[in-house]
Protein backbone atom coordinates (compact mmCIF):
# COMPACT_ATOMS: atom_id res chain seq x y z
CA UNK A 1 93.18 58.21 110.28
CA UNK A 2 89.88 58.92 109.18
CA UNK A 3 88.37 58.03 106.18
CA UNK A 4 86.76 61.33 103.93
CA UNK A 5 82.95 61.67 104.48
CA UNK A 6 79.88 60.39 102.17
CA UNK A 7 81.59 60.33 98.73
CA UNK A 8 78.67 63.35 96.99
CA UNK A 9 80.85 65.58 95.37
CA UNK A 10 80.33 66.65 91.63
CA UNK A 11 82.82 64.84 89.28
CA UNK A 12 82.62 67.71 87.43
CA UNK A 13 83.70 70.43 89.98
CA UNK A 14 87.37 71.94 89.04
CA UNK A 15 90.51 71.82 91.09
CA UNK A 16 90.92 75.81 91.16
CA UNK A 17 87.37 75.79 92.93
CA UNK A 18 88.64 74.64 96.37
CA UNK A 19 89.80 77.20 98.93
CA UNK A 20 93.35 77.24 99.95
CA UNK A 21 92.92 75.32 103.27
CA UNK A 22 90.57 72.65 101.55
CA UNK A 23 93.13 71.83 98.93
CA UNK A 24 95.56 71.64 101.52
CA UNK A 25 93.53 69.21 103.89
CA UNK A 26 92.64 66.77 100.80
CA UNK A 27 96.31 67.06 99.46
CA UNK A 28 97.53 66.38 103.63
CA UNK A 29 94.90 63.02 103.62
CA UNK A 30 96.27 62.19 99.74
CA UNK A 31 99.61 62.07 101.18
CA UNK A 32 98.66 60.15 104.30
CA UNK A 33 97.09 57.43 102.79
CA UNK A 34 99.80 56.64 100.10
CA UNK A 35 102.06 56.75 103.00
CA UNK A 36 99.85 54.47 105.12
CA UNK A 37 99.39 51.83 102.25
CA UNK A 38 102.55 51.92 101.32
CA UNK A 39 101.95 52.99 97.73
CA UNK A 40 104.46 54.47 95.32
CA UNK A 41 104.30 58.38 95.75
CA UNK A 42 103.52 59.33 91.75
CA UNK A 43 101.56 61.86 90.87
CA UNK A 44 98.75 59.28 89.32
CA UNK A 45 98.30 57.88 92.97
CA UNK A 46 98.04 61.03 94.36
CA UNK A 47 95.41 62.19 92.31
CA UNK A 48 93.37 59.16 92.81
CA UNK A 49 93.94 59.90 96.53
CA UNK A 50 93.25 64.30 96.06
CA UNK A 51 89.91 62.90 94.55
CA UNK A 52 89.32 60.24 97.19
CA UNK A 53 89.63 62.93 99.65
CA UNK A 54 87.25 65.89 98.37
CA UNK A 55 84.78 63.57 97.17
CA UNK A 56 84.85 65.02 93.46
CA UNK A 57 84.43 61.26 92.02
CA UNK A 58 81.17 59.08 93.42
CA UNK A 59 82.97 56.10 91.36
CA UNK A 60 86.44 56.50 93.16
CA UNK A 61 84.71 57.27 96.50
CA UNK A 62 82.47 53.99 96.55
CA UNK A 63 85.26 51.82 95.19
CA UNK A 64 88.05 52.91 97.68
CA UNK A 65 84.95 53.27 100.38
CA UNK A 66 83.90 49.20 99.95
CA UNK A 67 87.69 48.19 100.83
CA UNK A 68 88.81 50.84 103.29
CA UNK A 69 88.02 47.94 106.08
CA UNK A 70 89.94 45.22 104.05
CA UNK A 71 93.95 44.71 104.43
CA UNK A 72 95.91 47.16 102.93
CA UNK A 73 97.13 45.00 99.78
CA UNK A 74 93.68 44.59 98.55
CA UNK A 75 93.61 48.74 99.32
CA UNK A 76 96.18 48.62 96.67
CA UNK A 77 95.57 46.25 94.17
CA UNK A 78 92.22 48.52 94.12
CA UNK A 79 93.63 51.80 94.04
CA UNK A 80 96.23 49.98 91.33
CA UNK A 81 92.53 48.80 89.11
CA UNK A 82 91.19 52.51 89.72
CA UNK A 83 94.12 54.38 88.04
CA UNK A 84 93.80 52.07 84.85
CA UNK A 85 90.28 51.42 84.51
CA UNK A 86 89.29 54.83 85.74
CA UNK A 87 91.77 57.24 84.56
CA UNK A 88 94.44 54.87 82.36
CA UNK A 89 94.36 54.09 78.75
CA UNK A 90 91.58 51.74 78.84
CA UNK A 91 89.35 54.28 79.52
CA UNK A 92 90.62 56.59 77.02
CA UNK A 93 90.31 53.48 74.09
CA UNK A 94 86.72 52.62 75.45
CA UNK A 95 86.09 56.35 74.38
CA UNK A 96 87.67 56.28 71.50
CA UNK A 97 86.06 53.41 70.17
CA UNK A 98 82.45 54.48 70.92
CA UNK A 99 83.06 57.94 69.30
CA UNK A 100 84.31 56.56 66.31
CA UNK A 101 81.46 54.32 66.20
CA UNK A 102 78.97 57.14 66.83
CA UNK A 103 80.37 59.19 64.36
CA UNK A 104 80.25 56.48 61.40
CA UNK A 105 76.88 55.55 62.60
CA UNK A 106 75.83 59.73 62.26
CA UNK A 107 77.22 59.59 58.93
CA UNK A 108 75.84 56.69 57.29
CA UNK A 109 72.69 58.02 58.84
CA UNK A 110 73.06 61.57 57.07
CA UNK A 111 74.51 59.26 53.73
CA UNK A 112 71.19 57.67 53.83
CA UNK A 113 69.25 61.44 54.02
CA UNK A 114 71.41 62.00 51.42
CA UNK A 115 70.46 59.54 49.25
CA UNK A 116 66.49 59.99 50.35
CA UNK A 117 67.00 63.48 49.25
CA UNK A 118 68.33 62.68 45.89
CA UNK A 119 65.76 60.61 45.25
CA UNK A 120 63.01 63.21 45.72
CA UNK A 121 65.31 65.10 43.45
CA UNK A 122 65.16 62.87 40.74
CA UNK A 123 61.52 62.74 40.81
CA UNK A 124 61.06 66.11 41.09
CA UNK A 125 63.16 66.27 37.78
CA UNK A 126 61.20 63.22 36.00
CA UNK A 127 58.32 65.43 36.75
CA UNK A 128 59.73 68.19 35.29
CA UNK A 129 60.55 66.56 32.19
CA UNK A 130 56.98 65.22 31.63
CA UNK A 131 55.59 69.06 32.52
CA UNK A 132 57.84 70.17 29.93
CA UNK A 133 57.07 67.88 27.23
CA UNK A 134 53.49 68.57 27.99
CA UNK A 135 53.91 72.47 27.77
CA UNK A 136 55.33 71.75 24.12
CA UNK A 137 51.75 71.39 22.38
CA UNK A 138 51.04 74.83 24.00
CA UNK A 139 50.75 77.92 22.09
CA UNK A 140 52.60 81.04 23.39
CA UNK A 141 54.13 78.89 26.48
CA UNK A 142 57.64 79.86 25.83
CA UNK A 143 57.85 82.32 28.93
CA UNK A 144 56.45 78.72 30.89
CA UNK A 145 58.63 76.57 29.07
CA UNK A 146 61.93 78.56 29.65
CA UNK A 147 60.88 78.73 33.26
CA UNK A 148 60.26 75.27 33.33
CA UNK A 149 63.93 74.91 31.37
CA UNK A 150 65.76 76.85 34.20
CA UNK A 151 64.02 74.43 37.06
CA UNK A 152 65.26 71.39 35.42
CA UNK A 153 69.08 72.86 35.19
CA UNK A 154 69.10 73.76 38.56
CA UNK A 155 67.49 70.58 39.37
CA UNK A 156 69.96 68.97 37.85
CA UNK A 157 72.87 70.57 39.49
CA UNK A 158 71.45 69.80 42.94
CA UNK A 159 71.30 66.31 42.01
CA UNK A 160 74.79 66.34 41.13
CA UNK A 161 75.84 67.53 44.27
CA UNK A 162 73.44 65.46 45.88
CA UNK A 163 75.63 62.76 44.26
CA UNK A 164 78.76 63.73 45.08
CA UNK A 165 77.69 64.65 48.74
CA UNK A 166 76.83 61.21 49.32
CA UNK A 167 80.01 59.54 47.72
CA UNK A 168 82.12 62.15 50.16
CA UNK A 169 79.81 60.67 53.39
CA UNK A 170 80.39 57.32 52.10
CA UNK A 171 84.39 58.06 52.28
CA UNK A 172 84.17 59.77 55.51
CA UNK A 173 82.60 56.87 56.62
CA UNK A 174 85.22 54.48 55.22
CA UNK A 175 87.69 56.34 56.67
CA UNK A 176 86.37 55.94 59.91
CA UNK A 177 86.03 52.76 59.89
CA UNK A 178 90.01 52.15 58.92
CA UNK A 179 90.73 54.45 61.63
CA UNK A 180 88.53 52.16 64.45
CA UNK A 181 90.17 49.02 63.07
CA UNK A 182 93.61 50.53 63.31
CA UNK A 183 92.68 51.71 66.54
CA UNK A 184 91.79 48.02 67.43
CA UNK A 185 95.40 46.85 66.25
CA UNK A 186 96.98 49.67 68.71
CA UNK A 187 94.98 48.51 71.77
CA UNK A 188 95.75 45.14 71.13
CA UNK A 189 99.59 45.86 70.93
CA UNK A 190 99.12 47.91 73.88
CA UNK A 191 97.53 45.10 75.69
CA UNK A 192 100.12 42.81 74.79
CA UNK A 193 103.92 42.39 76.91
CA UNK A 194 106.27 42.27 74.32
CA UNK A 195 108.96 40.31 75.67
CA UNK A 196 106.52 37.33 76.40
CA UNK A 197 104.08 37.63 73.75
CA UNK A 198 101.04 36.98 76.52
CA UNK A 199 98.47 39.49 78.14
CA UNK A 200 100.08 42.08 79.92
CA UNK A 201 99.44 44.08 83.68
CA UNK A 202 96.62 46.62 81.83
CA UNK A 203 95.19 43.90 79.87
CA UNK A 204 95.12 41.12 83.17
CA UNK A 205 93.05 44.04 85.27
CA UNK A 206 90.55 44.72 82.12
CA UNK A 207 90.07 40.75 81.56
CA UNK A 208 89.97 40.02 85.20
CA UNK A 209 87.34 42.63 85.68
CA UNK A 210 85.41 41.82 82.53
CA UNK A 211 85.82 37.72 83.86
CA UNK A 212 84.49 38.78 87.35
CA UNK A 213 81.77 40.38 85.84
CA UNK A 214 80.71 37.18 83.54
CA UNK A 215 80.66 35.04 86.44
CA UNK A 216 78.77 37.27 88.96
CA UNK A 217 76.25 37.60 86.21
CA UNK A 218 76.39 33.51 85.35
CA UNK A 219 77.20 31.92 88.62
CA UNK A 220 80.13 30.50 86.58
CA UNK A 221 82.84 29.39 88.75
CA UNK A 222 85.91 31.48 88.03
CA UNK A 223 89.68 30.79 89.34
CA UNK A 224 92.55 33.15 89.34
CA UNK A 225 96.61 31.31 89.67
CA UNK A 226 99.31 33.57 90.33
CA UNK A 227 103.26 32.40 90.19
CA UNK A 228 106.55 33.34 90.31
CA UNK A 229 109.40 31.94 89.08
CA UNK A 230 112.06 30.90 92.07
CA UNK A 231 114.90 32.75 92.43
CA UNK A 232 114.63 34.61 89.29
CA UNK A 233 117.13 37.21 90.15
CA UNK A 234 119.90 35.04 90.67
CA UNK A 235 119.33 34.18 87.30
CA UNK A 236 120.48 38.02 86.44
CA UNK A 237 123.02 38.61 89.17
CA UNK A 238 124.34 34.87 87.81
CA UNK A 239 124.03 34.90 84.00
CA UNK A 240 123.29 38.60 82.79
CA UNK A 241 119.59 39.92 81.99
CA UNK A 242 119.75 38.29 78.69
CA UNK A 243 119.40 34.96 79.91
CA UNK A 244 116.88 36.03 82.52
CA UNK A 245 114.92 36.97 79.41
CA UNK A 246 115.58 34.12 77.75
CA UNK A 247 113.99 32.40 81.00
CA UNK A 248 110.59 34.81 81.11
CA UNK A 249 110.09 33.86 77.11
CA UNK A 250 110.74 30.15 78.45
CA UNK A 251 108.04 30.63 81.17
CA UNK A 252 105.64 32.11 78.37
CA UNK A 253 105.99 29.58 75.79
CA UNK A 254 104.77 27.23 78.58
CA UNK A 255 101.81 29.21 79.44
CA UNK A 256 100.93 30.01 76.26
CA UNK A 257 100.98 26.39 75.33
CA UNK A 258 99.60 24.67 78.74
CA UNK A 259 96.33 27.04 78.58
CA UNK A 260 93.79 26.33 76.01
CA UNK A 261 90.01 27.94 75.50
CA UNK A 262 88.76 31.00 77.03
CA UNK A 263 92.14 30.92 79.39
CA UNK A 264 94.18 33.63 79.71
CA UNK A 265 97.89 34.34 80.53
CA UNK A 266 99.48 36.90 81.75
CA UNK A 267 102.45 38.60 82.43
CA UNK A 268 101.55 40.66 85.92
CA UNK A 269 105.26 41.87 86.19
CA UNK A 270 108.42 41.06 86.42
CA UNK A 271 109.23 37.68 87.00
CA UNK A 272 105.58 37.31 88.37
CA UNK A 273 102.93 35.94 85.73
CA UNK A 274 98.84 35.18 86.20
CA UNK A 275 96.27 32.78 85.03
CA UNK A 276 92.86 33.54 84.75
CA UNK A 277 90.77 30.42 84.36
CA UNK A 278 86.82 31.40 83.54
CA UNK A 279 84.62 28.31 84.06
CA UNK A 280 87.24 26.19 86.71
CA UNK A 281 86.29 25.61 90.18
CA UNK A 282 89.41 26.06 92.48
CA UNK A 283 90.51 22.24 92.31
CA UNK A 284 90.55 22.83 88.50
CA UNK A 285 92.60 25.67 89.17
CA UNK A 286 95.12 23.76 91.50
CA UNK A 287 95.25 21.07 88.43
CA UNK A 288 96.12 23.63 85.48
CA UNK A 289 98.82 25.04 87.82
CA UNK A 290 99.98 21.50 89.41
CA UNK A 291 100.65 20.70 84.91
CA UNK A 292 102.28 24.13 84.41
CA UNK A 293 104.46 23.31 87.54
CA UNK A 294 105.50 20.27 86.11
CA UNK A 295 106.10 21.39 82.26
CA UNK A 296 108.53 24.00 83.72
CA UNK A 297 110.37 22.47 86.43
CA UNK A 298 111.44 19.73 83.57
CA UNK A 299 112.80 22.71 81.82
CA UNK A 300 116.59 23.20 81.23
CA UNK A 301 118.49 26.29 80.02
CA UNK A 302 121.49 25.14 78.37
CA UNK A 303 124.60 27.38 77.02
CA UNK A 304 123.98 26.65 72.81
CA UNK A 305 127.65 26.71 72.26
CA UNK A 306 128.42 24.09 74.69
CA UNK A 307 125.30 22.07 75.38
CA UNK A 308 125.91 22.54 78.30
CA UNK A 309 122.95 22.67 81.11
CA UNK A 310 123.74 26.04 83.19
CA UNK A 311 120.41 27.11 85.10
CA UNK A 312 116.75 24.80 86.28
CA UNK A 313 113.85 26.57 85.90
CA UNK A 314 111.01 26.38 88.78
CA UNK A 315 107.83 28.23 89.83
CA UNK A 316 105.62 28.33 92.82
CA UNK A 317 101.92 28.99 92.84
CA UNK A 318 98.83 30.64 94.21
CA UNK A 319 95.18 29.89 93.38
CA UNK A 320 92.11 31.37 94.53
CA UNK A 321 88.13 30.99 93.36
CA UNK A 322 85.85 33.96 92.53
CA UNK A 323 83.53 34.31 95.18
CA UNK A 324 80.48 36.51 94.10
CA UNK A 325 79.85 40.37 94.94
CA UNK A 326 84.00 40.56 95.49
CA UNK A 327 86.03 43.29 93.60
CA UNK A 328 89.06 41.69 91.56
CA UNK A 329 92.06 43.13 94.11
CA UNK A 330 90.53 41.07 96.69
CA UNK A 331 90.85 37.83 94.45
CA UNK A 332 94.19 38.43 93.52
CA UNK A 333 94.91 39.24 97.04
CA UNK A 334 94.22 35.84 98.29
CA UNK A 335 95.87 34.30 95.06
CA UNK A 336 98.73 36.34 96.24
CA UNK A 337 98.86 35.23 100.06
CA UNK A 338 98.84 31.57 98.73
CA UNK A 339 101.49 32.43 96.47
CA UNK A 340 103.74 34.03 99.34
CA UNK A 341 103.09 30.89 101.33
CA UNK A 342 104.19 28.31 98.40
CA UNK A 343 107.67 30.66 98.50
CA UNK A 344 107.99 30.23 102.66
CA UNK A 345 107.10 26.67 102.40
CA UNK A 346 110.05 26.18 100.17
CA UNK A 347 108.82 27.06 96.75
CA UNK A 348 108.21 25.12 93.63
CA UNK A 349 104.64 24.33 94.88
CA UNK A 350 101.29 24.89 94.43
CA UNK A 351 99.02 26.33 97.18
CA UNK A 352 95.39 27.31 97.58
CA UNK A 353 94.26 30.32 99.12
CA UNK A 354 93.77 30.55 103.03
CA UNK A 355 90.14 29.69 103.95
CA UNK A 356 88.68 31.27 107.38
CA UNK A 357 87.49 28.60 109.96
CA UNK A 358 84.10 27.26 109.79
CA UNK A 359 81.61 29.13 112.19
CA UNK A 360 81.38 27.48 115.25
CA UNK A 361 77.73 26.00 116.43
CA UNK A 362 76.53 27.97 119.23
CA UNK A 363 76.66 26.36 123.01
CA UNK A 364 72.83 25.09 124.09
């Protein structure tokens, strides 16, 4: 299957503009590619895919374009990182946020105008004053002086409102800036798994791509762990979903605990969790997870009315470094290949991602 053309279509054209067989052809290659990739048939991926397709979005088009030629899980874990950062809630918060700021800064702008204004008012009315005071000594200025009279009440009135103008700015302004911090408080719950009390899946892609950044920019090493506890659903099937919760808040604690710094855990989903380790070369990484290993595996889940030990707790791991110009699906795609291989080498390991072969020296 082909891939769509050059990626120049106007983000801003409307679906109703394309013809009948167009919108059919870009719906037909939507539908082909989610099938091709395997990808969950919603109606978020197919969008992504409908845009993909008639070239509408440059920033979809030159993401999904740079890993078209890469396997087809990094294909996902991109087109997975497109729907949130490009379309999701993140997006929609990021907007939020800097039109709540632009608006307060507009305001206290205008409250400063304001306040400009009422200052020219007041000396307009100290002037007043002093021009009346002087008219006094004047015979036959009473037309002047009851001229002068009706200038200063109406120049008192404006500075009134002036006044009260400014102190309704001011409130706007306040009120703003509770809505921005309350704002802040909802995208931090919405960042945050509930069950676990770590990062969750939307906030691991937003700090993974905000960590990738950093160390493109720095030449920071970066490392990314993924694991999975072993056998977690015979911990359901066995015991009942409570104590397989009872076994992800376990796995949390631990992570939550064995991190430290600018680290960050994660829930990723499921039964399936993520550390992302800014500043840690990839034997670094391989240490963090080699401790976490060993801080769960000497973990016991025991029945509280009995004492009694009834399940063993184990995880295997995956670790891969950062390696510059990348996008973040392809770093979690190796993490996840190492991963996979811990589980087929018998799990409760810790693996590093595959390396390619060294180039070989060219004959004489």
């Amino acid at each position: 299957m082909s891939r769509p053309r050059g990626c120049t279509g106007n983000p801003l054209m409307l679906y109703e503009l394309d013809n009948k067989n167009d919108a059919r052809r870009y719906a037909d290659t939507a539908i082909q590619l989610i099938e091709s990739y395997d990808i969950n048939s919603t109606p978020d991926f197919f969008r992504l895919f409908y845009d993909y397709a008639s070239e509408r979005d440059p920033v979809v088009c030159s993401t999904l374009r740079e890993v078209s030629d890469e396997t087809p899980e990094v294909f996902r874990r991109t087109a997975e990182d497109l729907l949130f950062s490009h379309y999701g809630e993140d997006r929609q918060f990021r907007m939020l946020t800097e039109t709540g700021e632009a608006m307060q800064d507009e305001i206290m702008q205008v409250c400063q105008q304001v306040a400009n204004a009422g200052d020219d008012v007041g000396q307009f009315g100290s002037a007043l004053d002093g021009l009346e005071n002087g008219l006094g000594s004047i015979e036959g200025g009473v037309a002047i002086k009851t001229l002068v009279a009706q200038m200063l009440v109406a120049t008192r009135q404006m500075r009134v409102k002036s006044e009260q103008l400014e102190q309704d700015l001011k409130q706007s302004a306040n009120e703003i800036s509770n809505l921005q911090d309350k704002l802040a408080e909802s995208r931090k719950e919405a960042l945050t798994d509930v069950l676990t009390g770590l990062t969750n899946r939307a906030g691991f892609d937003r700090s993974l791509q905000r960590h990738c950044e950093n160390a493109a920019a720095s030449g920071d090493s970066l490392t990314l762990v993924m694991c999975d506890i072993d056998h977690f659903k015979r911990f359901n099937d066995t015991y009942g979903h409570q104590l397989g919760d009872q076994v992800l808040r376990l796995v949390g604690g631990v992570l939550h605990d064995g991190l430290k710094g600018r680290d960050v855990p994660c829930r990723y989903g499921g039964e399936e969790f993520a550390l992302i380790l800014p500043e840690t070369d990839l034997e670094g990484g391989r240490r963090v997870a080699e401790n976490v290993r060993q801080a769960i595996s000497s973990k016991r889940i025991v029945r509280k009315s009995t004492g009694e030990e009834i399940a063993r707790v184990t995880m295997s791991f995956g670790v891969s470094q950062y390696r510059t110009g990348e996008l973040p699906a392809s770093l979690v795609g190796r993490a996840d290949a190492a991963l996979y291989q811990a589980k087929t080498d018998g799990r409760n390991r810790v693996n590093l991602e595959p390396f390619a072969e060294p180039p070989r020296e060219a004959a004489d």
